[in-house]
Protein backbone atom coordinates (compact mmCIF):
# COMPACT_ATOMS: atom_id res chain seq x y z
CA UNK A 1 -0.15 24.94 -7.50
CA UNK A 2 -3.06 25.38 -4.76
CA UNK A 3 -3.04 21.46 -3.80
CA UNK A 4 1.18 22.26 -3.61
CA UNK A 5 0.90 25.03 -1.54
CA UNK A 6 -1.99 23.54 0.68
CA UNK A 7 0.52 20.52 1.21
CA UNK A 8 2.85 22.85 2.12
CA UNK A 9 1.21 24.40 4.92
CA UNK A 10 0.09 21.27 6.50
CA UNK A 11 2.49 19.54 8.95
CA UNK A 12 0.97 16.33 8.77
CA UNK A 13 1.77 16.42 5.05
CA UNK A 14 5.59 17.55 5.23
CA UNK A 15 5.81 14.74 8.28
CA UNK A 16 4.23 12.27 5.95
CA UNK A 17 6.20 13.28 2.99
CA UNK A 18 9.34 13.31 5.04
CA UNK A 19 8.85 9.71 6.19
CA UNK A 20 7.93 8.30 2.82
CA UNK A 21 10.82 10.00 0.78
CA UNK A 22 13.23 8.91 3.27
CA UNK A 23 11.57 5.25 3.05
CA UNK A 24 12.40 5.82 -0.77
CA UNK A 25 15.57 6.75 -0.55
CA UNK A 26 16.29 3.81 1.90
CA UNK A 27 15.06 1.16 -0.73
CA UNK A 28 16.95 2.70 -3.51
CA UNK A 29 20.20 2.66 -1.75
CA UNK A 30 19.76 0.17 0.19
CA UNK A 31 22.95 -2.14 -0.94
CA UNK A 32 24.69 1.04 -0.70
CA UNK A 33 23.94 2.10 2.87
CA UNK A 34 23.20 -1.43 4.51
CA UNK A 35 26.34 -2.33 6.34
CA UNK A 36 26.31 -6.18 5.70
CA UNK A 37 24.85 -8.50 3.21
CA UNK A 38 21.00 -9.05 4.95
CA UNK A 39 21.58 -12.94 4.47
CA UNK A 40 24.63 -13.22 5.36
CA UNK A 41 24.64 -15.71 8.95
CA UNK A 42 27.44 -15.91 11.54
CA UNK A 43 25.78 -18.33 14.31
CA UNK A 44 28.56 -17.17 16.80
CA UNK A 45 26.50 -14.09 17.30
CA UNK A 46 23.55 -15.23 17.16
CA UNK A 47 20.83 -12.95 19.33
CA UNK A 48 23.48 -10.42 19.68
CA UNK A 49 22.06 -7.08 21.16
CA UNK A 50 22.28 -3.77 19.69
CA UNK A 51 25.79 -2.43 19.99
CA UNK A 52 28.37 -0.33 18.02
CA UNK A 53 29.15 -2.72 15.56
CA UNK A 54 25.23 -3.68 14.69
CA UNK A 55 23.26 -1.04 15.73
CA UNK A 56 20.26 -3.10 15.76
CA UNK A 57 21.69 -6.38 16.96
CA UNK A 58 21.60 -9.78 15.17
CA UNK A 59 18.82 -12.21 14.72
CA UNK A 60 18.73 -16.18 15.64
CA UNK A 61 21.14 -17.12 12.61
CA UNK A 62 23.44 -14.42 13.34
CA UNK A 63 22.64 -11.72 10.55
CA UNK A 64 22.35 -7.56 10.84
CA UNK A 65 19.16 -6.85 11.74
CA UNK A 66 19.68 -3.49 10.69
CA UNK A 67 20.85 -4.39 7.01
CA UNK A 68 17.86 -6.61 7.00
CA UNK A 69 15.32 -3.89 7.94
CA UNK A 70 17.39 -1.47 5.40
CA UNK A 71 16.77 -3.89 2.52
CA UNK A 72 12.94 -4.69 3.97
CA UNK A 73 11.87 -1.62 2.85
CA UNK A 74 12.82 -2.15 -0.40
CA UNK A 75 10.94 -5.27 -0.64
CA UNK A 76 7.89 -3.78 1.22
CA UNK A 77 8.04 -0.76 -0.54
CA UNK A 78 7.56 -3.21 -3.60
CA UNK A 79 4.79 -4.78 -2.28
CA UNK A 80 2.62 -1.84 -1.92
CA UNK A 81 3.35 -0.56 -5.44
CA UNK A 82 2.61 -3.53 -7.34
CA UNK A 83 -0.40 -4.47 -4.85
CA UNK A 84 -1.55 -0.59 -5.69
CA UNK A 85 -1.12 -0.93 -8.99
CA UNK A 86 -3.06 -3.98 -9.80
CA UNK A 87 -6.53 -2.51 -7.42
CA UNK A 88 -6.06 1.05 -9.25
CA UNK A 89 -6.04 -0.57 -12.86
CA UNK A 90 -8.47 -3.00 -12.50
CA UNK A 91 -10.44 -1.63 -9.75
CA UNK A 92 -10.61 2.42 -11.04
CA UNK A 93 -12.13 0.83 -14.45
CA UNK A 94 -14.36 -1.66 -13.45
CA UNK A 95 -15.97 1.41 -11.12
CA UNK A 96 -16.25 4.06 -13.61
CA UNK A 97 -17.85 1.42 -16.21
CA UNK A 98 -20.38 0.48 -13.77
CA UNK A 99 -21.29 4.12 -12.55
CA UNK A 100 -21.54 5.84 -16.03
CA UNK A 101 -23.70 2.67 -17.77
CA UNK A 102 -25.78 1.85 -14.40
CA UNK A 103 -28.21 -0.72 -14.95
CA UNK A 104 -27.82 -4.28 -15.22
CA UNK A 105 -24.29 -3.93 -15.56
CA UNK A 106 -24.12 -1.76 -12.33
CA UNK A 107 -26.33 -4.42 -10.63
CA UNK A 108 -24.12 -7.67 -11.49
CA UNK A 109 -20.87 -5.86 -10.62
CA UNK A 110 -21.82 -4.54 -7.20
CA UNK A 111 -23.51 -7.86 -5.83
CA UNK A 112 -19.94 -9.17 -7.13
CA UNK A 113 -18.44 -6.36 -4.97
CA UNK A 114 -20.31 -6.56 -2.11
CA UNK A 115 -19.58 -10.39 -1.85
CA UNK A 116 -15.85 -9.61 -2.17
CA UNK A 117 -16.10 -6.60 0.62
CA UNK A 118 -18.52 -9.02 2.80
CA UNK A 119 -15.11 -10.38 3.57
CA UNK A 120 -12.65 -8.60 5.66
CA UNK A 121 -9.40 -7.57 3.11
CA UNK A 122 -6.74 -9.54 4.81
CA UNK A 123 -8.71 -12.75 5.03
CA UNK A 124 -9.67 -12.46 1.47
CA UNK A 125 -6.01 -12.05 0.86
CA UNK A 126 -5.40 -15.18 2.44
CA UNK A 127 -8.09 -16.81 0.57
CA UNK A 128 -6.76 -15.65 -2.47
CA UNK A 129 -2.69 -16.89 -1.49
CA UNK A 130 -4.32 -20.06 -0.07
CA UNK A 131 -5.15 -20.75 -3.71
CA UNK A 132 -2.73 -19.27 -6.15
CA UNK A 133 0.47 -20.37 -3.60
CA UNK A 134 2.66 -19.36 -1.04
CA UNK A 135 5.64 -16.93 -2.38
CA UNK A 136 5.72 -13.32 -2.36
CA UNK A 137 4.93 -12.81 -5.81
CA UNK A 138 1.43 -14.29 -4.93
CA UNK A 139 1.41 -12.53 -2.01
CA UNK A 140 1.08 -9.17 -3.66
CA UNK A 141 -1.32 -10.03 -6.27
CA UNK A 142 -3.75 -11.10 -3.10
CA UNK A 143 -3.02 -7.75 -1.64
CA UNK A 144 -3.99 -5.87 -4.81
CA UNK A 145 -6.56 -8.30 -5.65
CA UNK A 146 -8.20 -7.92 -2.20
CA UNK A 147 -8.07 -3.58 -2.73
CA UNK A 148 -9.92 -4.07 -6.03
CA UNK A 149 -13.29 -3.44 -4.20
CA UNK A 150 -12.11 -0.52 -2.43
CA UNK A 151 -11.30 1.48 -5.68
CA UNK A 152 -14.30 -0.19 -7.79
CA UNK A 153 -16.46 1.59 -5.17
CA UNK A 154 -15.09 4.67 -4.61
CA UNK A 155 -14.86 5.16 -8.27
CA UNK A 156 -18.63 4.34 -9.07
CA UNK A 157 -19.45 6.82 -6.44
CA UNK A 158 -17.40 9.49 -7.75
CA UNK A 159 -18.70 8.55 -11.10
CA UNK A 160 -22.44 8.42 -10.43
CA UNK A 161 -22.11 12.31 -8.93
CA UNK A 162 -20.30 14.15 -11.82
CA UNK A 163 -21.87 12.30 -14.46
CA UNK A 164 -24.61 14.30 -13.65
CA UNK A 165 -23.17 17.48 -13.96
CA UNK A 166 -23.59 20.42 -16.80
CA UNK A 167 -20.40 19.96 -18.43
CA UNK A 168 -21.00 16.28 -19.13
CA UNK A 169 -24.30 16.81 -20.66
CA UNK A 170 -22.78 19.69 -23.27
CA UNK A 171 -19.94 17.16 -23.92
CA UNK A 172 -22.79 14.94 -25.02
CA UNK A 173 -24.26 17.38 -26.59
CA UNK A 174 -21.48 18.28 -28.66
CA UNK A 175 -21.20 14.63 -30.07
CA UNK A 176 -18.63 13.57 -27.60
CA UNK A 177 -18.55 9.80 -27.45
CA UNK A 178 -19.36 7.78 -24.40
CA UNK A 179 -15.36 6.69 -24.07
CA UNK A 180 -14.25 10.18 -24.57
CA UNK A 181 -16.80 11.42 -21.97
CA UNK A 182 -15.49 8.77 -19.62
CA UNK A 183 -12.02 9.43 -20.13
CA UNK A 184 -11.80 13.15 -20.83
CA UNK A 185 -14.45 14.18 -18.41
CA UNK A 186 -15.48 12.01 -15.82
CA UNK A 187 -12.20 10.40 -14.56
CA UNK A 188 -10.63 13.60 -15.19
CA UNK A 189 -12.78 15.20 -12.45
CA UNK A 190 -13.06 11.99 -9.93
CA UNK A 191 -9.74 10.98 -9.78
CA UNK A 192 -8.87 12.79 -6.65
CA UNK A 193 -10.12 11.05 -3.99
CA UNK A 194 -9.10 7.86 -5.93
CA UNK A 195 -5.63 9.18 -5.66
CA UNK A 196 -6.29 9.61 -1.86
CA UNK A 197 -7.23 6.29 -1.12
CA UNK A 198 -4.36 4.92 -3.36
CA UNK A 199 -2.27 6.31 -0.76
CA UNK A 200 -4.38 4.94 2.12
CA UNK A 201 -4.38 1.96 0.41
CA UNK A 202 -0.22 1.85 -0.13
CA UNK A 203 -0.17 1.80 3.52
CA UNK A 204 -2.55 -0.95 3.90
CA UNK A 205 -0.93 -3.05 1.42
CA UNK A 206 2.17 -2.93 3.54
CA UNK A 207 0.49 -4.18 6.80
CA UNK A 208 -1.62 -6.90 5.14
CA UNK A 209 1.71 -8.01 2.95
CA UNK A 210 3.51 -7.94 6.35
CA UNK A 211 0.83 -9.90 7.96
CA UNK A 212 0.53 -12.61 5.08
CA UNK A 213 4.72 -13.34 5.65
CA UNK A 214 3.58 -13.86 9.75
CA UNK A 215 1.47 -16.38 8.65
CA UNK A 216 3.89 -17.94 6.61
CA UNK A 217 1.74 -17.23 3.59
CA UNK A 218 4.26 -14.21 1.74
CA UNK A 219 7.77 -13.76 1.84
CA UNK A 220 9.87 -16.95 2.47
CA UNK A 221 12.66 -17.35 4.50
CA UNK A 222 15.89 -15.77 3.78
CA UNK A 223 13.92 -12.69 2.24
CA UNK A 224 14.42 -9.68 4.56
CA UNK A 225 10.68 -8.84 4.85
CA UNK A 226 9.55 -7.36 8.01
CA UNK A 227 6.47 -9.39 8.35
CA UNK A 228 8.74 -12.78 7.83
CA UNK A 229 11.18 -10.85 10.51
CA UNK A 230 8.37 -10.67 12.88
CA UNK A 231 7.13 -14.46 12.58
CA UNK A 232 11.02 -15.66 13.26
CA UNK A 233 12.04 -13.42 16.25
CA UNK A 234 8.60 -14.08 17.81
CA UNK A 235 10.19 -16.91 19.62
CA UNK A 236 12.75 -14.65 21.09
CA UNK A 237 10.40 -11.27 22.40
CA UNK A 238 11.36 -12.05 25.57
CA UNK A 239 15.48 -13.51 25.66
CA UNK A 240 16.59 -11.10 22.24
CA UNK A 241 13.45 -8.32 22.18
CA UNK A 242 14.94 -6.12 19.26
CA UNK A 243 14.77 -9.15 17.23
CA UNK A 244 10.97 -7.94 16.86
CA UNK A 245 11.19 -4.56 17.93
CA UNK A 246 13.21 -3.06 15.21
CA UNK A 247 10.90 -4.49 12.38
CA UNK A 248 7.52 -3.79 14.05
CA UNK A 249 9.04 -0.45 14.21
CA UNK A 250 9.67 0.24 10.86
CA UNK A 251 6.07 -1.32 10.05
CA UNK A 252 4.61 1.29 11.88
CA UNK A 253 6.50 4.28 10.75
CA UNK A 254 5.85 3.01 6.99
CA UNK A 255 2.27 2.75 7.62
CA UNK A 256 2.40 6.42 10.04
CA UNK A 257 4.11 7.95 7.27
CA UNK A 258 1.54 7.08 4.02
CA UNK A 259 -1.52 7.11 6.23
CA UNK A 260 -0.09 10.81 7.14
CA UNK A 261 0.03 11.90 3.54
CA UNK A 262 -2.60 10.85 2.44
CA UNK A 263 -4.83 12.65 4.97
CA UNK A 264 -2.69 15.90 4.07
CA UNK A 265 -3.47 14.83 0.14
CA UNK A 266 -7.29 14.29 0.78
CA UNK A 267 -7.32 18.10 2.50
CA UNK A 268 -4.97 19.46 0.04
CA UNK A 269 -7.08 17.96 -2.99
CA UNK A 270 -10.29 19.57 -1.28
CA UNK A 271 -11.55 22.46 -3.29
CA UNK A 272 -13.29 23.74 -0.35
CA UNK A 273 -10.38 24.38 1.77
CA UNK A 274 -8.49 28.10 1.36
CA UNK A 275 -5.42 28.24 -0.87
C-alpha cells in the first residue's frame, strides 16, 4: 500500500501511468477505434494532408495514417513485452546465479557480459537480426536478447548486497537450501529495482525495435510499425511532413510515458522515501 500511495502522490507517476494505460487501451481496441483498415491503399489520395475525414492524413500509397499509428501501438506495444520478457527471464537468472555462487562461475559470466555490454544495445541488436533474419519476430528476440546484460547485472548487484544480510544467514542456518534461499529470500528482496529497469527497459525496447524497422532490419512493409512508418515517409518530410510527424510522435510519447513511470516506480519502490 505505501509504494501505491507514494505513486499516487507523484505526478510524474499518474502522467506516466496515464500515457501507458491509454497506450493499452489503444492496442486492445485498436480494430475497434481505428477508422479504416491500416493496409488498406487508395493511390488517389495519396500524401493527403490531415483533414476531417483523416485526421492524420494519408501516406504515399494512400492509407490512414491515423489507423496505422492506432494499430502501431499494438504491434509496438508487443515488441516491448516479448523483448522484456525474454531479458527478465533469462537475464534476472543468469544474475542472481552468478551473484549468490561468485567465483569461477561469477568470473566466466561477467567477462561474457562485459563483452556483450562492450557493445552499444542497438548495434548488438543489429548484430544479432543480421544473423537470425530480417522479420519482426527476429527483431524482438534481438531487442530482448541485447537487454539480457542489463538485467544480468543489475541482478548480481542486487544479489551480491543482500546475500550478505542477517536474515539470509539464519535461513541458512535453519537448513534452508541454497534454491530456497535464492528464491524465497534473495530475489524476494532484490526484485525492485529489477522491476524498475524492466520498465526503463520497455521503453527502450520500443525505440531500438522502432529503429531496427528504419533500417529495414524489423517490421516489413505493410505492417503498421512506427519505425517502418518513419523509414517510408522519410522521402516525403518535406512535400507530405505528417507522413513522419505523426509516428515520431507517438514514438516519443510511448517512450515519455514508460520512462515517466518508471522513475515514479524507482521513487515509489524506495524504502527511504516518506509514505
Amino acid at each position: 500500500m505505501g509504494v501505491v500511495r507514494r505513486l499516487s502522490r507523484s505526478k510524474i507517476g499518474i502522467t506516466g501511468l496515464v500515457i501507458t494505460l491509454t497506450l493499452c487501451i489503444i492496442s486492445i481496441l485498436a480494430p475497434y477505434i481505428a477508422p479504416y483498415d491500416p493496409i488498406q491503399q487508395d493511390l488517389t489520395k495519396s500524401l493527403k494532408g490531415p483533414s476531417w475525414e483523416n485526421l492524420m492524413g494519408r501516406d504515399e500509397f494512400g492509407r490512414d495514417v491515423l489507423s496505422r499509428v492506432i494499430f502501431g501501438t499494438r504491434v509496438s506495444l508487443y515488441i516491448g513485452v516479448i523483448s522484456v520478457t525474454i531479458g527478465f527471464f533469462i537475464g534476472v537468472p543468469i544474475g542472481v546465479l552468478s551473484g549468490f555462487y561468485g567465483g569461477w562461475l561469477d568470473m566466466i559470466v561477467q567477462r561474457m557480459i562485459d563483452t556483450l555490454m562492450a557493445l552499444p544495445g542497438i548495434l548488438l541488436a543489429i548484430a544479432v537480426v543480421s544473423i537470425l533474419g530480417i522479420n519482426l519476430q527476429n527483431a524482438m528476440i534481438a531487442v530482448g536478447i541485447s537487454s539480457i546484460p542489463v538485467f544480468a547485472r543489475l541482478a548480481r548487484s542486487s544479489v551480491i548486497f543482500i546475500k550478505e544480510e542477517d536474515f539470509v544467514e539464519a535461513a541458512r542456518a535453519v537448513g534452508a537450501g541454497n534454491l530456497r534461499i535464492m528464491i524465497r529470500h534473495i530475489l524476494r528482496n532484490s526484485i525492485s529495482p529489477v522491476l524498475v529497469q524492466a520498465t526503463f527497459q520497455f521503453a527502450s525496447s520500443i525505440l531500438w525495435a522502432a529503429a531496427l524497422s528504419f533500417l529495414g532490419l524489423g517490421a516489413q512493409p505493410p505492417t503498421p510499425e512506427w519505425g517502418a512508418m518513419l523509414a517510408s515517409g522519410r522521402t516525403y518530410i518535406l512535400s507530405a511532413p505528417h507522413v513522419i510527424a505523426f509516428p515520431g510522435l507517438a514514438i516519443m510519447i510511448a517512450v515519455l510515458g514508460f520512462n515517466l513511470l518508471g522513475e515514479a516506480l524507482r521513487d515509489a519502490l524506495d524504502p527511504r522515501m516518506p509514505l
